[in-house]
N, C-alpha and C. Protein backbone atom coordinates (compact mmCIF):
# COMPACT_ATOMS: atom_id res chain seq x y z
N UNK A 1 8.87 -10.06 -16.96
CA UNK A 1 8.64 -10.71 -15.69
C UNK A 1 7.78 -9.85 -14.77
N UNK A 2 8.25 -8.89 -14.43
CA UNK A 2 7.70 -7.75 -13.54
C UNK A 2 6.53 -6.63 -14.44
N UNK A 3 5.62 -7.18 -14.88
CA UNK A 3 4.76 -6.21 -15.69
C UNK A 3 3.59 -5.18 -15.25
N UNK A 4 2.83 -6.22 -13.97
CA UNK A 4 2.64 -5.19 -13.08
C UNK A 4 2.94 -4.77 -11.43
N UNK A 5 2.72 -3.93 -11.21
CA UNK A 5 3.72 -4.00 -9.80
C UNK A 5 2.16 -3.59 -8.99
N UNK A 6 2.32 -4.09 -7.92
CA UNK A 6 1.18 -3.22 -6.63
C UNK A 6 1.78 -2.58 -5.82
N UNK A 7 1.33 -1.63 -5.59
CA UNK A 7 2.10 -0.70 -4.68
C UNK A 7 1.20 -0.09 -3.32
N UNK A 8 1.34 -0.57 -2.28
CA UNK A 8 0.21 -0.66 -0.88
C UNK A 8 0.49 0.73 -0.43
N UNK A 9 -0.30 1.80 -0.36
CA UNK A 9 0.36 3.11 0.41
C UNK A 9 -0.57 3.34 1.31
N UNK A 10 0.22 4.22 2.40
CA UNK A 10 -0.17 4.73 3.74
C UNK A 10 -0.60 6.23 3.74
N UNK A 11 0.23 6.67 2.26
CA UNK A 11 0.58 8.24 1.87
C UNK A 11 1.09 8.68 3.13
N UNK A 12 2.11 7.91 3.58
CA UNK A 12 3.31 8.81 4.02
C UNK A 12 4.38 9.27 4.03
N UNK A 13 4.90 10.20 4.20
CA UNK A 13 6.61 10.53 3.34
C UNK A 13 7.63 8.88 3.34
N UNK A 14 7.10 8.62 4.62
CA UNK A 14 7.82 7.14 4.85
C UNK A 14 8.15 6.22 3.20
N UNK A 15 6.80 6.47 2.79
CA UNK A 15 6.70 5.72 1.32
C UNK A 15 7.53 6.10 0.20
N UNK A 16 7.86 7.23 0.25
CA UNK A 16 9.31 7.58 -0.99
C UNK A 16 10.20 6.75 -1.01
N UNK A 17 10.80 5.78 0.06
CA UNK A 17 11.63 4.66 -0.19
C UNK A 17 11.15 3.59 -1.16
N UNK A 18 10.03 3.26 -0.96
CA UNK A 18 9.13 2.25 -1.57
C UNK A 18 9.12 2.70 -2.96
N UNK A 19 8.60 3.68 -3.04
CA UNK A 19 8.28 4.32 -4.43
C UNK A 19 9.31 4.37 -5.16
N UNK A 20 10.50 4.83 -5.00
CA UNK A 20 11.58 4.37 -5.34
C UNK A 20 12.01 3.78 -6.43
N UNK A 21 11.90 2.63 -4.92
CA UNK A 21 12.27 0.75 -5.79
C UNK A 21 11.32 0.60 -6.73
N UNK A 22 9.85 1.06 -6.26
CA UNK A 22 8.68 0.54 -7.88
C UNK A 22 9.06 1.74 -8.82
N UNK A 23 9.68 2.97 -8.79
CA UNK A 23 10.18 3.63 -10.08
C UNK A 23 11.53 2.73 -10.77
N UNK A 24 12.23 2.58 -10.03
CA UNK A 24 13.05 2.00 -10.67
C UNK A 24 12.97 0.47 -11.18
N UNK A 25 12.09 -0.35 -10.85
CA UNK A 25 11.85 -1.29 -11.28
C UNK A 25 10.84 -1.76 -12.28
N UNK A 26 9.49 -0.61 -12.10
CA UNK A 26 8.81 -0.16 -13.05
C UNK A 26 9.49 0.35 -14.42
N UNK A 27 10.28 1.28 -14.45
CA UNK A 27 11.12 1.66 -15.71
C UNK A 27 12.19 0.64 -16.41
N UNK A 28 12.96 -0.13 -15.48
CA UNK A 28 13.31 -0.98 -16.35
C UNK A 28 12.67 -2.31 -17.15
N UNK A 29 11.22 -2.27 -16.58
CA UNK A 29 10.44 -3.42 -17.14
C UNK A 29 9.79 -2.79 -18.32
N UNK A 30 9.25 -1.71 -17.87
CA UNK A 30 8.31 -1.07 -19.09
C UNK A 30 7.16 -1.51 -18.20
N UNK A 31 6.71 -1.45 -16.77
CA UNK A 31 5.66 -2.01 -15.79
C UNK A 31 4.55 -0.90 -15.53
N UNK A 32 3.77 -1.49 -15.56
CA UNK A 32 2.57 -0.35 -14.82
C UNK A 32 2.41 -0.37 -13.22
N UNK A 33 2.43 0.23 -12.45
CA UNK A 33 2.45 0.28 -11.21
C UNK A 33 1.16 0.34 -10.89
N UNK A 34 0.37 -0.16 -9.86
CA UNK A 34 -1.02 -0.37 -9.28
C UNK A 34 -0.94 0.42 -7.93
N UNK A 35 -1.25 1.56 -7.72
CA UNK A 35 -1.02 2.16 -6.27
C UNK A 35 -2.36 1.60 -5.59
N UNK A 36 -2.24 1.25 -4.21
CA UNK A 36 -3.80 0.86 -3.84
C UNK A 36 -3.96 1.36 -2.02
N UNK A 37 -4.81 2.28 -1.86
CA UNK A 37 -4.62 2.72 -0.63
C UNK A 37 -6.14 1.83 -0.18
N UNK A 38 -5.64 1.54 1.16
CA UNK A 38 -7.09 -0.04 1.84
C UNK A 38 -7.44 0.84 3.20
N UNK A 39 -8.43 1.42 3.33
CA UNK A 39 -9.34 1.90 4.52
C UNK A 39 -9.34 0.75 4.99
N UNK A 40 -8.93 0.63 6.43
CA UNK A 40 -9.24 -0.37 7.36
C UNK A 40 -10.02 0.08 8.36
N UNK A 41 -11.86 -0.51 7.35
CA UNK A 41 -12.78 -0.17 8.30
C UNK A 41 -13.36 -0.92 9.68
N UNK A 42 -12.15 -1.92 9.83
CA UNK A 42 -12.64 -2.62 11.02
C UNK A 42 -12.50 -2.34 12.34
N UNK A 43 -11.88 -1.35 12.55
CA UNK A 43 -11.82 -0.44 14.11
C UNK A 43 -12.97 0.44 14.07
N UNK A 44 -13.74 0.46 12.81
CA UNK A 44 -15.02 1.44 13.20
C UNK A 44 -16.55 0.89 13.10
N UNK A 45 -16.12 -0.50 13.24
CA UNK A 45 -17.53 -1.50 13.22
C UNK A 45 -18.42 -1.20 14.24
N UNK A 46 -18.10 -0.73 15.84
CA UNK A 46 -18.82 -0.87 16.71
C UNK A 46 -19.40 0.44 16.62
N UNK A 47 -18.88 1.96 16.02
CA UNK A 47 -19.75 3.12 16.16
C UNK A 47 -21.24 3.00 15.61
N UNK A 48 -21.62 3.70 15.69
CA UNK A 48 -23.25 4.21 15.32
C UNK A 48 -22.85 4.49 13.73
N UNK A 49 -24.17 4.24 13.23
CA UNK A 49 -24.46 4.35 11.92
C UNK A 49 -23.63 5.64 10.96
N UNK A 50 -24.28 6.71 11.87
CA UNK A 50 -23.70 8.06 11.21
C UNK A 50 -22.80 8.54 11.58
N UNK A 51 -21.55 8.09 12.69
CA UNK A 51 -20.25 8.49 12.77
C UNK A 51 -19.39 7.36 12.03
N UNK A 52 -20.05 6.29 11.78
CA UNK A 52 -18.88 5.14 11.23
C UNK A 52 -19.18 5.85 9.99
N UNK A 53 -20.05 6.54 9.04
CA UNK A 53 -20.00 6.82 7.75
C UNK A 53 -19.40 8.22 7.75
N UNK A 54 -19.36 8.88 8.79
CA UNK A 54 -18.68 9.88 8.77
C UNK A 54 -16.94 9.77 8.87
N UNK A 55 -16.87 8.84 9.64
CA UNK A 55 -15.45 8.16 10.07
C UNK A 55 -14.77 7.82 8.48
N UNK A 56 -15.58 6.83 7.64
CA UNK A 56 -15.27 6.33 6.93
C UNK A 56 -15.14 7.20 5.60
N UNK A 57 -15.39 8.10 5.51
CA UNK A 57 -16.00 8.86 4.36
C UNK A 57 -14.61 10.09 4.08
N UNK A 58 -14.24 9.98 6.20
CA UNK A 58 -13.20 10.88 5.97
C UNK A 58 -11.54 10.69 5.47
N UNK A 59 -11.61 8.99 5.96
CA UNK A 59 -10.55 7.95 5.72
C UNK A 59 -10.50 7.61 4.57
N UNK A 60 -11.45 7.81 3.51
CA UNK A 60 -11.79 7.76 1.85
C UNK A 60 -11.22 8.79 1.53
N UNK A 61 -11.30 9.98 1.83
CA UNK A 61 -10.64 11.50 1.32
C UNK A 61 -9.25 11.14 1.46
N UNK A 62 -9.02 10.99 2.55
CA UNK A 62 -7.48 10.93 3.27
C UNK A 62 -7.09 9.68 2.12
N UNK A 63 -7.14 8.84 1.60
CA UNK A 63 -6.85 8.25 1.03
C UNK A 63 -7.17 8.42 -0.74
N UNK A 64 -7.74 8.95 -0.81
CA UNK A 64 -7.78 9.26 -2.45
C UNK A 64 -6.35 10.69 -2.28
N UNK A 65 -6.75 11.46 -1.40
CA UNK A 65 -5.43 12.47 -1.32
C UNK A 65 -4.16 11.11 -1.61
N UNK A 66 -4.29 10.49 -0.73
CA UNK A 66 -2.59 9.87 -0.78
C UNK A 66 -2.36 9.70 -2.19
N UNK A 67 -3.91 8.80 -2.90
CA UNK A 67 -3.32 7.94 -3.76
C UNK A 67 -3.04 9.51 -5.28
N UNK A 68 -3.89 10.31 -5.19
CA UNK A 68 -3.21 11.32 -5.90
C UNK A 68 -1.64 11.76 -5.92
N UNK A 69 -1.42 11.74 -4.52
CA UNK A 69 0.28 12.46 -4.21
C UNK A 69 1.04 11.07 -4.87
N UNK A 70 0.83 9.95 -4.59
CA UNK A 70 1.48 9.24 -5.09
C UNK A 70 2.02 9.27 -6.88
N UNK A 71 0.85 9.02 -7.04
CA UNK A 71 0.76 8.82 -8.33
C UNK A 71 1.52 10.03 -9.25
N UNK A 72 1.30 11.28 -9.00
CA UNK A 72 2.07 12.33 -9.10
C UNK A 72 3.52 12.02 -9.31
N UNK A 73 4.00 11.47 -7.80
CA UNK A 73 5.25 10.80 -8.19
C UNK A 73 6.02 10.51 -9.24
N UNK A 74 4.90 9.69 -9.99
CA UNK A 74 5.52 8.78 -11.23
C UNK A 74 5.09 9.62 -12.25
N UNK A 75 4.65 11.15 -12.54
CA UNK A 75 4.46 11.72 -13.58
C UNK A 75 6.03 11.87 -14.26
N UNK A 76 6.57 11.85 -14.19
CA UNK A 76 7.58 12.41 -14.56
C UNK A 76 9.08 11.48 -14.84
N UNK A 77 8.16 10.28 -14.29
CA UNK A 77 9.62 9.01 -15.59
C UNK A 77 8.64 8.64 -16.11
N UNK A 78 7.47 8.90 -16.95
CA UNK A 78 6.46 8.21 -17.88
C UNK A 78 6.20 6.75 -17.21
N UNK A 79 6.03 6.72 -16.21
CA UNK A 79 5.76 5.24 -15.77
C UNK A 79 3.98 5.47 -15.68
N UNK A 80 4.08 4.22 -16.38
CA UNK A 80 2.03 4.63 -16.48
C UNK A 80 1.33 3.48 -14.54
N UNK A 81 0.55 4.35 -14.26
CA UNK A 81 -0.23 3.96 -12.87
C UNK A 81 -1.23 4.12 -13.21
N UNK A 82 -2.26 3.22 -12.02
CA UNK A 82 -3.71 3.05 -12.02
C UNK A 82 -3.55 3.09 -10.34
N UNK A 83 -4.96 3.73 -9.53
CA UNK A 83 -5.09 3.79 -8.81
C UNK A 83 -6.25 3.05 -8.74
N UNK A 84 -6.41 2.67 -7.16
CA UNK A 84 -7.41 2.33 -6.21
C UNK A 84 -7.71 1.87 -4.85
N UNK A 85 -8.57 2.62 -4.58
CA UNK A 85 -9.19 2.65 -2.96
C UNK A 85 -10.38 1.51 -2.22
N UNK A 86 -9.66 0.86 -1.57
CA UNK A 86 -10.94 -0.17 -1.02
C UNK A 86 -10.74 -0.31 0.13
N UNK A 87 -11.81 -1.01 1.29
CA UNK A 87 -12.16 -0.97 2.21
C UNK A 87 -11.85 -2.37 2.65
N UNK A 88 -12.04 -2.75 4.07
CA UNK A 88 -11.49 -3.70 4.31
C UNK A 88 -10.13 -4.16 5.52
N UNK A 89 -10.09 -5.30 6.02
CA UNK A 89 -8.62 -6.01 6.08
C UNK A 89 -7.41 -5.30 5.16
N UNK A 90 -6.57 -4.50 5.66
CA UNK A 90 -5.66 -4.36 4.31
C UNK A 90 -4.63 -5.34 3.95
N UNK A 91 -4.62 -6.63 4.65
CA UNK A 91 -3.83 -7.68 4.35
C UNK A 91 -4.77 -8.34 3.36
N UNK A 92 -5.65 -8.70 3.27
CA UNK A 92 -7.02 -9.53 2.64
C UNK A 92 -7.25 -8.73 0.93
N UNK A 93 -7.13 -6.92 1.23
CA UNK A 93 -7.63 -6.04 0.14
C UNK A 93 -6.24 -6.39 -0.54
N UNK A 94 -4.98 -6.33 -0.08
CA UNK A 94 -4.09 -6.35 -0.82
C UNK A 94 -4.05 -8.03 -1.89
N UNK A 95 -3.76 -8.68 -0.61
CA UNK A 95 -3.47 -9.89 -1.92
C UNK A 95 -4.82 -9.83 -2.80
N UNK A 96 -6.33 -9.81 -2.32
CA UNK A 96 -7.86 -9.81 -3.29
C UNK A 96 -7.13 -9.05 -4.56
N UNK A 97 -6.81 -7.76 -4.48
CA UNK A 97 -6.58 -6.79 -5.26
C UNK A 97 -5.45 -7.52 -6.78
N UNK A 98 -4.23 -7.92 -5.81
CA UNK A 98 -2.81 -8.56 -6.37
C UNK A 98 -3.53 -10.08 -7.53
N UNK A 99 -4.12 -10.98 -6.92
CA UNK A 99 -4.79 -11.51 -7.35
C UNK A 99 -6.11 -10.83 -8.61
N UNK A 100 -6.75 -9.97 -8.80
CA UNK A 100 -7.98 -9.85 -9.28
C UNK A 100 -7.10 -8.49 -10.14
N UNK A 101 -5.50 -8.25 -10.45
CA UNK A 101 -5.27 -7.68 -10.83
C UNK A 101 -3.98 -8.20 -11.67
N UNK A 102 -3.70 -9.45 -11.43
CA UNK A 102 -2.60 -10.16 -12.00
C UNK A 102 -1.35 -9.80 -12.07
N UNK A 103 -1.28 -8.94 -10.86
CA UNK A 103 0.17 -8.44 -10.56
C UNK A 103 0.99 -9.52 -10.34
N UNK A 104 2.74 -8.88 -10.66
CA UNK A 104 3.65 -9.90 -10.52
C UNK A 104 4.45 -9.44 -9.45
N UNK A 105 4.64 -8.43 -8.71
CA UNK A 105 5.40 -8.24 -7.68
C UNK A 105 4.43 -7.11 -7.02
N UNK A 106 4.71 -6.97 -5.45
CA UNK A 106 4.35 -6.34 -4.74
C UNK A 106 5.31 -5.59 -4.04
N UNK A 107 5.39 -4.16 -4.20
CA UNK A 107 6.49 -3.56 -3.26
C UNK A 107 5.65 -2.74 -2.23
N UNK A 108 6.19 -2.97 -1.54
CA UNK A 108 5.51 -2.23 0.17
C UNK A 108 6.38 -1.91 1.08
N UNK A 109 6.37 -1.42 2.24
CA UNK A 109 6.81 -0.74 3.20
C UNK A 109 6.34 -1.60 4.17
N UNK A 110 7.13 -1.53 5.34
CA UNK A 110 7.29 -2.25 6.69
C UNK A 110 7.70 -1.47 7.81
N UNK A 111 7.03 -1.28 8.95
CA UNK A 111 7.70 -0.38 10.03
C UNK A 111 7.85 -1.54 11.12
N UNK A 112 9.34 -1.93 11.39
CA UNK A 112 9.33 -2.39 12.02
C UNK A 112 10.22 -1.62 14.10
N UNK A 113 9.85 -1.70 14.82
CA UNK A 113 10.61 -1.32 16.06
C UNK A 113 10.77 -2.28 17.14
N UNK A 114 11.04 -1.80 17.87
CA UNK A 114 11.63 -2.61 18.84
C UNK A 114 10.25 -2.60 19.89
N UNK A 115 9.52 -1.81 19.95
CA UNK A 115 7.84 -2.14 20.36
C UNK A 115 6.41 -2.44 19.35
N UNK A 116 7.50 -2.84 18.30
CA UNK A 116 6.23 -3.36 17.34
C UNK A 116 6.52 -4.43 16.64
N UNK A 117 7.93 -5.14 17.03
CA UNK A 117 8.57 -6.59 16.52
C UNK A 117 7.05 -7.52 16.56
N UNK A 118 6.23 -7.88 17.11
CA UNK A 118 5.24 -8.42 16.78
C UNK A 118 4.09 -8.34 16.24
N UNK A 119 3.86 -6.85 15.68
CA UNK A 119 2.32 -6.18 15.31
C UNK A 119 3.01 -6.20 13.77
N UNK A 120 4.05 -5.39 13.69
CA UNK A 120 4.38 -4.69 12.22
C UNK A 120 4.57 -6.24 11.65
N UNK A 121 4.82 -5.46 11.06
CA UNK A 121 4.05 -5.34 9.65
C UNK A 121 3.51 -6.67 9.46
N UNK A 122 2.49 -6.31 10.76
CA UNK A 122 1.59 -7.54 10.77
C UNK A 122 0.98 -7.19 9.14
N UNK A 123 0.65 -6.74 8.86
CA UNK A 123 0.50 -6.30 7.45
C UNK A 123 0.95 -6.94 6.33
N UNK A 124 2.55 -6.43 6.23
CA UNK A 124 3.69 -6.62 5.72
C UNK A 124 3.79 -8.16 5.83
N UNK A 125 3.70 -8.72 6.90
CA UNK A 125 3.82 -9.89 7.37
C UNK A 125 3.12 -10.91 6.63
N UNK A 126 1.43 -10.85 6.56
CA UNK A 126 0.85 -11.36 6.51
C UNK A 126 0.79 -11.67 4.87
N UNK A 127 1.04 -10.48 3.92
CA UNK A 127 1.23 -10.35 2.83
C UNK A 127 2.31 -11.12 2.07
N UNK A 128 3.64 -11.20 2.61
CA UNK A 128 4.66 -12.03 2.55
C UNK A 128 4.36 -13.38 2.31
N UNK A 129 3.34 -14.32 3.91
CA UNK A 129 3.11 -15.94 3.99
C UNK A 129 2.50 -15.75 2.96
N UNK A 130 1.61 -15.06 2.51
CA UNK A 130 0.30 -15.53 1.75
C UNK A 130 0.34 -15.49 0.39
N UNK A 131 1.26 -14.10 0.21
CA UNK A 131 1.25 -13.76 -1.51
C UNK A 131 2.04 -15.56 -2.40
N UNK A 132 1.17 -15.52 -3.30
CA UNK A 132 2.10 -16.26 -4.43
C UNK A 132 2.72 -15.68 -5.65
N UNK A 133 3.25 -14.24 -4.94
CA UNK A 133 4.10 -14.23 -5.96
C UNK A 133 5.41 -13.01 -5.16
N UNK A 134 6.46 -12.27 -5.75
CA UNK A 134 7.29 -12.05 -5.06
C UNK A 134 6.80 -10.71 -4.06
N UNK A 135 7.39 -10.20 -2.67
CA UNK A 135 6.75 -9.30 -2.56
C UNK A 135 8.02 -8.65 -1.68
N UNK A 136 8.57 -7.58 -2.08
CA UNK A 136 9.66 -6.74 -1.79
C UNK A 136 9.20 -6.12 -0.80
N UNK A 137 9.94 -5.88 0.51
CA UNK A 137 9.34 -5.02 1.20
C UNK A 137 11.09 -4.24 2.02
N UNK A 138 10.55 -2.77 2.25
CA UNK A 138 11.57 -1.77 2.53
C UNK A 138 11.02 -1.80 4.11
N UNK A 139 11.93 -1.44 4.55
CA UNK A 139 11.73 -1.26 6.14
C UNK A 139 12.02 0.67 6.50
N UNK A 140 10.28 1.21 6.61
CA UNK A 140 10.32 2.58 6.96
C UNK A 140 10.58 3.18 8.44
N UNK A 141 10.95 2.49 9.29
CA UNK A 141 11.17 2.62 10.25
C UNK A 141 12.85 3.45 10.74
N UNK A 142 12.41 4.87 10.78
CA UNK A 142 13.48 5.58 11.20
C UNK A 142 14.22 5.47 12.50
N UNK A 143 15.15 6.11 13.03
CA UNK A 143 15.46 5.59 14.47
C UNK A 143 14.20 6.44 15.56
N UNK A 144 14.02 7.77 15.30
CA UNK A 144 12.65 8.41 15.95
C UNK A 144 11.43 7.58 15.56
N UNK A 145 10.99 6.54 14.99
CA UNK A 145 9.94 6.06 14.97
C UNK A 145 10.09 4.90 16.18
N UNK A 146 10.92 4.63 16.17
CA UNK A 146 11.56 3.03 17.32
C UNK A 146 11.11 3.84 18.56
């Protein structure tokens, strides 16, 4: 049922909950996990040419780092992963990705607070209406994050 999993990261410690549930659900399927970290280059549309590529270039590092630490993770219950980094909407990159990758479940993370009951996981959110297929989500929201 669960053969491949997507796994949306932020690369933040927050995400060890998440990771988790896709180790443990990954291992009892025999699943490959899809880690996919999404640069959301749309807050840097309005800079100039050579700071949005500088902007962007640095949010590419920061994100291949995550998707390394992640993946690391899963060295060690033989759970086999594939990584990848794209740009974009990360509500849009995720399902494109989930879709164009024939995943069967999506596990992700959600921060929800009591000043972000309407933004969070606008993400999370958006991924939920839209996905057609199941999509698990953990709530990383500590009481110091609220």
């Amino acid at each position: 049922m669960f053969n491949r999993i997507l796994l949306p990261t932020d690369g933040t410690d927050a995400m060890r909950t998440v990771i988790d549930h896709a180790v443990d659900i990954a291992s009892r399927r025999d699943a490959v996990v899809h880690i996919l970290y999404v640069v959301d280059d749309r807050a840097f549309l309005t800079l100039q040419d050579g700071m949005k590529a500088d902007v962007i270039a640095e949010l590419e590092a920061e994100g291949e780092t995550a998707l390394e630490t992640t993946a690391e993770l899963f060295h060690d219950s033989d759970i086999k992963t594939t990584t990848a980094l794209r740009k974009g909407d990360p509500a849009d990159e995720i399902i494109s990705y989930a879709t164009e990758a024939d995943i069967d479940l999506i596990t992700m993370g959600t921060r929800r607070g009591e000043y972000t009951e309407n933004l969070v996981g606008s993400v999370s959110q958006s991924i939920v209406a839209r996905a057609n297929i199941p999509v698990l989500t953990t709530n990383l929201a500590r009481d110091d994050d609220i």
